[in-house]
Protein backbone atom coordinates (compact mmCIF):
# COMPACT_ATOMS: atom_id res chain seq x y z
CA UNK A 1 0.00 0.00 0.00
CA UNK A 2 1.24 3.63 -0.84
CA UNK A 3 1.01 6.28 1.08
CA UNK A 4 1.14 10.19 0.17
CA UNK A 5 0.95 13.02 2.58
CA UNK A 6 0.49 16.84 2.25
CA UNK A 7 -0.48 20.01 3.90
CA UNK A 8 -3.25 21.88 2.12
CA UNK A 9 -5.25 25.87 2.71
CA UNK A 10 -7.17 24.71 0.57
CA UNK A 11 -8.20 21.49 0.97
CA UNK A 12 -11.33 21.37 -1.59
CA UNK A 13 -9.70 22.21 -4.43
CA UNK A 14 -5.99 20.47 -3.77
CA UNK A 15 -7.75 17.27 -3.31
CA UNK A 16 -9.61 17.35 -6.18
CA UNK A 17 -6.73 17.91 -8.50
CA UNK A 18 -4.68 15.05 -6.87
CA UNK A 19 -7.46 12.80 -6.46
CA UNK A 20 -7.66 13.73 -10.74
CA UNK A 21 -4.58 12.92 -11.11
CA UNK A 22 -4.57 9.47 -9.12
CA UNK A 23 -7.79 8.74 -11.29
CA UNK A 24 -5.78 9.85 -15.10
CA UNK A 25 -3.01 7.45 -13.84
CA UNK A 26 -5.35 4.85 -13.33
CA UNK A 27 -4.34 4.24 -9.13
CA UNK A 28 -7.16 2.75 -6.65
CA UNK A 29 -7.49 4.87 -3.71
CA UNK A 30 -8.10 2.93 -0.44
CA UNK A 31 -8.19 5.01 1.72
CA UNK A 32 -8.47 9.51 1.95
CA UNK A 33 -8.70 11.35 5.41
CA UNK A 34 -8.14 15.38 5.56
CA UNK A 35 -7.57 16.80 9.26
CA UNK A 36 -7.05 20.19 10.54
CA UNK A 37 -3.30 20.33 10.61
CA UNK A 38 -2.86 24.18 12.72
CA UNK A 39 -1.77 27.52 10.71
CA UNK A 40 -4.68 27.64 8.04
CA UNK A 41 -3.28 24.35 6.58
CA UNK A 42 -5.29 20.91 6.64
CA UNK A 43 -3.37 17.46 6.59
CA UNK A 44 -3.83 15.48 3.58
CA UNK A 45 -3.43 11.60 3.59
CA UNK A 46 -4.04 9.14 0.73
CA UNK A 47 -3.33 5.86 0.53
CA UNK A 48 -3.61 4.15 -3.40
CA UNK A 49 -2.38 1.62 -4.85
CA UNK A 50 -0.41 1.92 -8.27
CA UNK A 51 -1.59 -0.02 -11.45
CA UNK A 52 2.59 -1.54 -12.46
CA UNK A 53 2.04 0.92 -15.72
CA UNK A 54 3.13 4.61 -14.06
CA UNK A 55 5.55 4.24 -10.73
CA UNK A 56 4.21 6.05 -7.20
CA UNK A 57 7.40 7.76 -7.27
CA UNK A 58 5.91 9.37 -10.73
CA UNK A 59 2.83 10.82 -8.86
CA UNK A 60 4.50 11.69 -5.90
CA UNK A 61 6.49 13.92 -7.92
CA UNK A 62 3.56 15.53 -9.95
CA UNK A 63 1.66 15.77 -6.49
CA UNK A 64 4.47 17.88 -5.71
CA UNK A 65 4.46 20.24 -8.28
CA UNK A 66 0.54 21.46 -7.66
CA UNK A 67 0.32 24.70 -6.48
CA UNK A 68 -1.23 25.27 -3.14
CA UNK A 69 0.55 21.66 -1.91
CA UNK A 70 2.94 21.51 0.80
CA UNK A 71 5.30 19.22 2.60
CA UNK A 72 4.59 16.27 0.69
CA UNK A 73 5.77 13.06 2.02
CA UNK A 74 5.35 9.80 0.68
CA UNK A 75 5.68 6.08 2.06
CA UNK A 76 5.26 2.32 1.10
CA UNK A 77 3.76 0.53 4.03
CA UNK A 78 6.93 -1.98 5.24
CA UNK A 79 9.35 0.74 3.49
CA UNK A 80 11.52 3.70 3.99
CA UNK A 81 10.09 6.82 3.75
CA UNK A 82 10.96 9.16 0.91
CA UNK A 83 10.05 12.90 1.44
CA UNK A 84 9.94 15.51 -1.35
CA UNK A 85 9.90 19.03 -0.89
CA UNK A 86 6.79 20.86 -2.74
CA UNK A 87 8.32 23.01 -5.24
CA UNK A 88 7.65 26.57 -4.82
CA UNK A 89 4.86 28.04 -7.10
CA UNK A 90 6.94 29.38 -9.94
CA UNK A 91 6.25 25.78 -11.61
CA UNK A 92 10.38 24.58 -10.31
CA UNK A 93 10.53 21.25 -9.84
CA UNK A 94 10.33 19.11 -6.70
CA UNK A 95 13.57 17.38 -5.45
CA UNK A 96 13.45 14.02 -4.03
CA UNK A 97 14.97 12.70 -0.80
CA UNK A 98 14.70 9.09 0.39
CA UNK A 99 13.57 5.66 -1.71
CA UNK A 100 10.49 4.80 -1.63
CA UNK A 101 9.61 2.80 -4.22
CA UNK A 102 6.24 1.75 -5.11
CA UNK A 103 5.58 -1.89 -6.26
């Protein structure tokens, strides 16, 4: 099971487009719970499972690159935890740390 993680202001719409996303890449989400995460910001947790076509590490990274999204983190349930740093919202992209690797 993946995991992906992210802080949100605006929940609504930033799930939407990732939840989009998850559905274009053809992933079945499990599991979605939003919280109030303190500052404005709402916590953000998916877990999906990839179809073997497109990696989790691919949208992990796209996830990333949404504006509005912060602090993603993402996770394979019985592996190490890879975080990636939301790129800021001139469109840069994301830089990965960790190897989580979805399968």
């Amino acid at each position: 099971m993946n995991i992906i993680r992210f802080l949100s202001q605006d929940p609504t719409d930033d799930v939407m487009k990732v939840l989009g996303c998850l559905r274009r890449m053809n992933f079945a989400l499990h599991d979605l719970t939003v919280t109030p995460g303190g500052g404005g910001r709402f916590r953000v947790r998916l877990e999906y499972e990839p179809d073997g076509i497109l990696s989790a590490d691919t949208f992990v990274a796209r996830v990333a690159t949404f504006h509005g999204i912060e602090s993603v983190a993402a996770s394979v349930v019985g592996r190490e935890e890879a975080t990636l740093v939301a790129a800021p919202a001139c469109g840069m992209a994301a830089t990965a740390r960790g190897a989580a690797r979805g399968g």
